[in-house]
N, C-alpha and C. Protein backbone atom coordinates (compact mmCIF):
# COMPACT_ATOMS: atom_id res chain seq x y z
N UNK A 1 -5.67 22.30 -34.85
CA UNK A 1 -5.58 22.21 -36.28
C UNK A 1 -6.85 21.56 -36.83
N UNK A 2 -7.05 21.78 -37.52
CA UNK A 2 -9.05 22.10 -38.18
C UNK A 2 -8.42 21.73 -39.57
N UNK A 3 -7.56 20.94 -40.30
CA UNK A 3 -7.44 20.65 -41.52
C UNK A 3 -8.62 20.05 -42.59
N UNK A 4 -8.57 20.01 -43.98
CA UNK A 4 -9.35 19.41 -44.94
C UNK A 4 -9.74 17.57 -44.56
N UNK A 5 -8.06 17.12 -43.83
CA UNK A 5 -8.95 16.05 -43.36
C UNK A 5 -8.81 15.28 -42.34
N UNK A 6 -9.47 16.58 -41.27
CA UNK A 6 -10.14 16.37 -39.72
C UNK A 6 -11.04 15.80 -39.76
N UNK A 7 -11.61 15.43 -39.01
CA UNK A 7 -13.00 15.02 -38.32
C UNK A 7 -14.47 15.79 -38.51
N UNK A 8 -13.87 16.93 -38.07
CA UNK A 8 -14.61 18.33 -38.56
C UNK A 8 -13.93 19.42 -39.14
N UNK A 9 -13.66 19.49 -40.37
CA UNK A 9 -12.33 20.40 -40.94
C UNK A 9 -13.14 22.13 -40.28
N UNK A 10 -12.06 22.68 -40.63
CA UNK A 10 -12.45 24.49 -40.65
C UNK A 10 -13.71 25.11 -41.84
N UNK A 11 -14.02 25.61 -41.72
CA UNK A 11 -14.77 26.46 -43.01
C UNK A 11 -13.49 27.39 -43.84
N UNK A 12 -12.83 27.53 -43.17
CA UNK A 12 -11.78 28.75 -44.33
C UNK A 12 -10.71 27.23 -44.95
N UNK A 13 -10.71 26.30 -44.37
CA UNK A 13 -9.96 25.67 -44.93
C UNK A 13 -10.71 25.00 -46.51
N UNK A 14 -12.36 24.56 -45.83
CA UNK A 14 -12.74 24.13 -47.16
C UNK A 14 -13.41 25.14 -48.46
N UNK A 15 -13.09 25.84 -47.83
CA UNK A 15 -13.09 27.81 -49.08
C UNK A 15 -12.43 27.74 -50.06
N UNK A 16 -11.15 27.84 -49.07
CA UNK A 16 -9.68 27.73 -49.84
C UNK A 16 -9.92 26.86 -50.43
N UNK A 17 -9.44 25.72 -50.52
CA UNK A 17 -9.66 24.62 -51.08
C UNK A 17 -10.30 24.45 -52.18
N UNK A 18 -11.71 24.34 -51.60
CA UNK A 18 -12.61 24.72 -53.51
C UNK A 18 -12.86 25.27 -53.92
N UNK A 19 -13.12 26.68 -53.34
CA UNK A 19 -13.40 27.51 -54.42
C UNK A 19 -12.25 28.18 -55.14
N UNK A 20 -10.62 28.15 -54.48
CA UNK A 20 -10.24 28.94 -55.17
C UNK A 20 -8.51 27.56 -55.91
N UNK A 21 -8.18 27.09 -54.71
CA UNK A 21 -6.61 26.76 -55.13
C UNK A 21 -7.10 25.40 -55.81
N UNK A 22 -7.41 24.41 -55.62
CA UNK A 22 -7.89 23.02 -55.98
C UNK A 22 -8.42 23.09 -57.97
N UNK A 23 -8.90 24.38 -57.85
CA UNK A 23 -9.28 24.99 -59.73
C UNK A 23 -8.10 25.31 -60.30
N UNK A 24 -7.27 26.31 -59.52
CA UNK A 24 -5.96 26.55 -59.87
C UNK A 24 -5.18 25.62 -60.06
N UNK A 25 -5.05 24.53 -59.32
CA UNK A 25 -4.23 23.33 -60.14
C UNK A 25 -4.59 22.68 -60.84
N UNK A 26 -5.77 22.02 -61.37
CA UNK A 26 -6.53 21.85 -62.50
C UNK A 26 -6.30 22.62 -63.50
N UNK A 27 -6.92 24.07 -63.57
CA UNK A 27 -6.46 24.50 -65.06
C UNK A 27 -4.76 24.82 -64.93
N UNK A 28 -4.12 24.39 -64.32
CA UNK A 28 -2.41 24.77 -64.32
C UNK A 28 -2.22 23.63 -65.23
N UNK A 29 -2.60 22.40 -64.73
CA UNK A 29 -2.11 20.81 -65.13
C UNK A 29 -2.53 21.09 -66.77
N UNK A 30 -4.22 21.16 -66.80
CA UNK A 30 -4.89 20.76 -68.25
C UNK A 30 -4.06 21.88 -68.98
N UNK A 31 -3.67 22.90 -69.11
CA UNK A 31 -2.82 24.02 -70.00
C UNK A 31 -1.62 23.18 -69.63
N UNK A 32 -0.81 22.79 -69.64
CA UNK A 32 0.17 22.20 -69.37
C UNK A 32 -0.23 21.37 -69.93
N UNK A 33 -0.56 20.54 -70.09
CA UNK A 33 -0.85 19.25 -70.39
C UNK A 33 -1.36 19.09 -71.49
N UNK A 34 -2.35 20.01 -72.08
CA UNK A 34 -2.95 19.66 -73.20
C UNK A 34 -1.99 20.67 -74.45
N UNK A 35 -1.41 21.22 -74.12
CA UNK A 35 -0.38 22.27 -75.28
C UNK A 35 1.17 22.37 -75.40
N UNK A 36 1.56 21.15 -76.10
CA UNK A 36 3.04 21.19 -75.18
C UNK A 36 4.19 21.66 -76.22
N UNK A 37 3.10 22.86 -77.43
CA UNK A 37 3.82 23.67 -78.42
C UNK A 37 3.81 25.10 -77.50
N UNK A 38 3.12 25.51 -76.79
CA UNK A 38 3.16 26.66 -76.00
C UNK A 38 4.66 26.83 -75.75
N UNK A 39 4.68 28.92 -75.48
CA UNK A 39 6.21 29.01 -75.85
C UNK A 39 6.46 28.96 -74.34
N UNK A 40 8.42 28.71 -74.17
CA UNK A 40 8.90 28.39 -72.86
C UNK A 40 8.33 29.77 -71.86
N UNK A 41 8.01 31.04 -71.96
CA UNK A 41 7.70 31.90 -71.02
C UNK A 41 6.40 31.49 -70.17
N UNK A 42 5.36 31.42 -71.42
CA UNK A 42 4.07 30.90 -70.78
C UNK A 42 4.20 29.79 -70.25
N UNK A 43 4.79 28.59 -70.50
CA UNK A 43 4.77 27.79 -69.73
C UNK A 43 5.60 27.70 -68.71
N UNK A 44 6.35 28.42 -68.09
CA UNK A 44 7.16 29.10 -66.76
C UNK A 44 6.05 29.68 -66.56
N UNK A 45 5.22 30.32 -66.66
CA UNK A 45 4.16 31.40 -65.86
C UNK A 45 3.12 30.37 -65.43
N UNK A 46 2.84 29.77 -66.25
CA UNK A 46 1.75 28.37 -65.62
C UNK A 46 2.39 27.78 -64.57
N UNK A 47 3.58 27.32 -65.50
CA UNK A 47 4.48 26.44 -63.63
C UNK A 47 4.15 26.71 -62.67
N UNK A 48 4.70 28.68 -62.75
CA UNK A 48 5.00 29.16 -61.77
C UNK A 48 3.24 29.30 -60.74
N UNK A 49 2.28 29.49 -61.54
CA UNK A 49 1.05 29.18 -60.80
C UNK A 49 0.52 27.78 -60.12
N UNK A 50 1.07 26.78 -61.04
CA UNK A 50 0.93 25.48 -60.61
C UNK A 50 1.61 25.23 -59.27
N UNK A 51 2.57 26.06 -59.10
CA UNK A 51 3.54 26.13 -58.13
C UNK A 51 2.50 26.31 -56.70
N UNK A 52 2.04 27.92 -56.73
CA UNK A 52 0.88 28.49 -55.78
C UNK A 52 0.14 27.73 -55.53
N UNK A 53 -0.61 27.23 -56.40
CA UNK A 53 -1.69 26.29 -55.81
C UNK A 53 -1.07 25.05 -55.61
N UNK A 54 -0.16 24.61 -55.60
CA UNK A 54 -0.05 23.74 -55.00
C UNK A 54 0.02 24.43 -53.31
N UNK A 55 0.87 25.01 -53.70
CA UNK A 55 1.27 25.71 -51.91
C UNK A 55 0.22 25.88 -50.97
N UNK A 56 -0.86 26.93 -51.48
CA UNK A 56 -2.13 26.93 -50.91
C UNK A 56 -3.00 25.78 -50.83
N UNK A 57 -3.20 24.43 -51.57
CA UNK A 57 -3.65 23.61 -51.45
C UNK A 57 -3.03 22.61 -49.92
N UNK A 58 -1.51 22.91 -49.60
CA UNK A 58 -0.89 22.47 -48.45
C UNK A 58 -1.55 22.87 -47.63
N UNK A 59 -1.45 24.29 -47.40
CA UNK A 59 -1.88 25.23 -46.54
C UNK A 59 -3.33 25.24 -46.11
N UNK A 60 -4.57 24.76 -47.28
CA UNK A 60 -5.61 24.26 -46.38
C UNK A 60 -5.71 22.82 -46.24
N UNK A 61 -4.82 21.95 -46.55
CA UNK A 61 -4.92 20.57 -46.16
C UNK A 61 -4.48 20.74 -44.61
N UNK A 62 -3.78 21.62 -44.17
CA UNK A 62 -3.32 22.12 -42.87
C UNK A 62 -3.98 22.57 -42.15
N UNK A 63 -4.60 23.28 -42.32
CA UNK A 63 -6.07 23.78 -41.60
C UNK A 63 -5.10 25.09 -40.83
N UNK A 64 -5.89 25.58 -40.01
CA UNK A 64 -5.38 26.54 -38.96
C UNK A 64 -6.02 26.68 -37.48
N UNK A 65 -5.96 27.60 -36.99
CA UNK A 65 -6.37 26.85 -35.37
C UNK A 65 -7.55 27.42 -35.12
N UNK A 66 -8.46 26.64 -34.29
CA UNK A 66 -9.17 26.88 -33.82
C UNK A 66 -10.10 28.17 -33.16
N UNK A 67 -9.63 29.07 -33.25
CA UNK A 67 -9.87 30.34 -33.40
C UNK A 67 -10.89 31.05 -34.42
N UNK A 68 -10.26 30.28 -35.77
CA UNK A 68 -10.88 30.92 -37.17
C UNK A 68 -11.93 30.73 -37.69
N UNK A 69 -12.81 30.46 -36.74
CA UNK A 69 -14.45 30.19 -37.11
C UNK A 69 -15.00 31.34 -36.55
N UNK A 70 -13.93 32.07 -35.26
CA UNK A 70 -14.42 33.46 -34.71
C UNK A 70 -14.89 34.69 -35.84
N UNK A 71 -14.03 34.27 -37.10
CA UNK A 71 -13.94 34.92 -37.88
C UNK A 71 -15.55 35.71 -39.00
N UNK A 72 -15.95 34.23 -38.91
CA UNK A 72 -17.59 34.04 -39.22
C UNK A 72 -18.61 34.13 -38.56
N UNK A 73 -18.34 34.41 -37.34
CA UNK A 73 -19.43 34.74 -36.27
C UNK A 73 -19.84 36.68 -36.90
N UNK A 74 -21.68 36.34 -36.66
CA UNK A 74 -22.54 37.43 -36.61
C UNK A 74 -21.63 38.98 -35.77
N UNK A 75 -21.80 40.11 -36.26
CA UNK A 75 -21.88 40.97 -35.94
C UNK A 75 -22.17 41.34 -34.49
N UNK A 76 -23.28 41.34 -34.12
CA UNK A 76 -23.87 41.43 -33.20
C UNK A 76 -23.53 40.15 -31.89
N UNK A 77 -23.38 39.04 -32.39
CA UNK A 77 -23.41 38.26 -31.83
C UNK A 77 -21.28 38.07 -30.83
N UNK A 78 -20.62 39.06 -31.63
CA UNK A 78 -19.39 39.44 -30.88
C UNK A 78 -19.19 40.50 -29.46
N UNK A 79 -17.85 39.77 -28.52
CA UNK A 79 -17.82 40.69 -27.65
C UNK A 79 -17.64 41.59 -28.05
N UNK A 80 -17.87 42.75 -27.03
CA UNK A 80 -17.30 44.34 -27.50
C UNK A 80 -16.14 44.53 -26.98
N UNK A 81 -15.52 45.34 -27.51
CA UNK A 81 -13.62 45.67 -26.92
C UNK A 81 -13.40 46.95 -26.30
């Protein structure tokens, strides 16, 4: 396990993480947070995103195994099958 906070985390874990879910709960919270006349649907649809990123934010605090750096290796530089 290669989590966000290993020793040496993963690269797909710190991807995830910032570039995509860690923003997603930010603008979930600040819309939430800053509009609290917004009607009950939209703010179930935000939840419901606030929800995701939280999930995915678990999921790279978790890391995954050791394997998934195979993933980023060169072209050329892989066995053949």
């Amino acid at each position: 396990m290669r989590g966000i906070f290993s020793s040496r985390p993963g690269q797909s874990a710190i991807r995830v993480l910032v570039g995509t879910h860690l923003l997603l709960l930010i603008q979930a919270g600040l819309v939430l947070w800053s509009a609290p006349a917004i009607p009950g649907e939209l703010r179930f649809i935000v939840a419901i995103t606030a929800i995701l990123g939280l999930s995915a934010f678990i999921a790279a605090v978790h890391g995954g195994t050791i394997d998934d750096g195979q993933v980023w290796t060169p072209r050329r530089g892989r066995p053949r099958s």
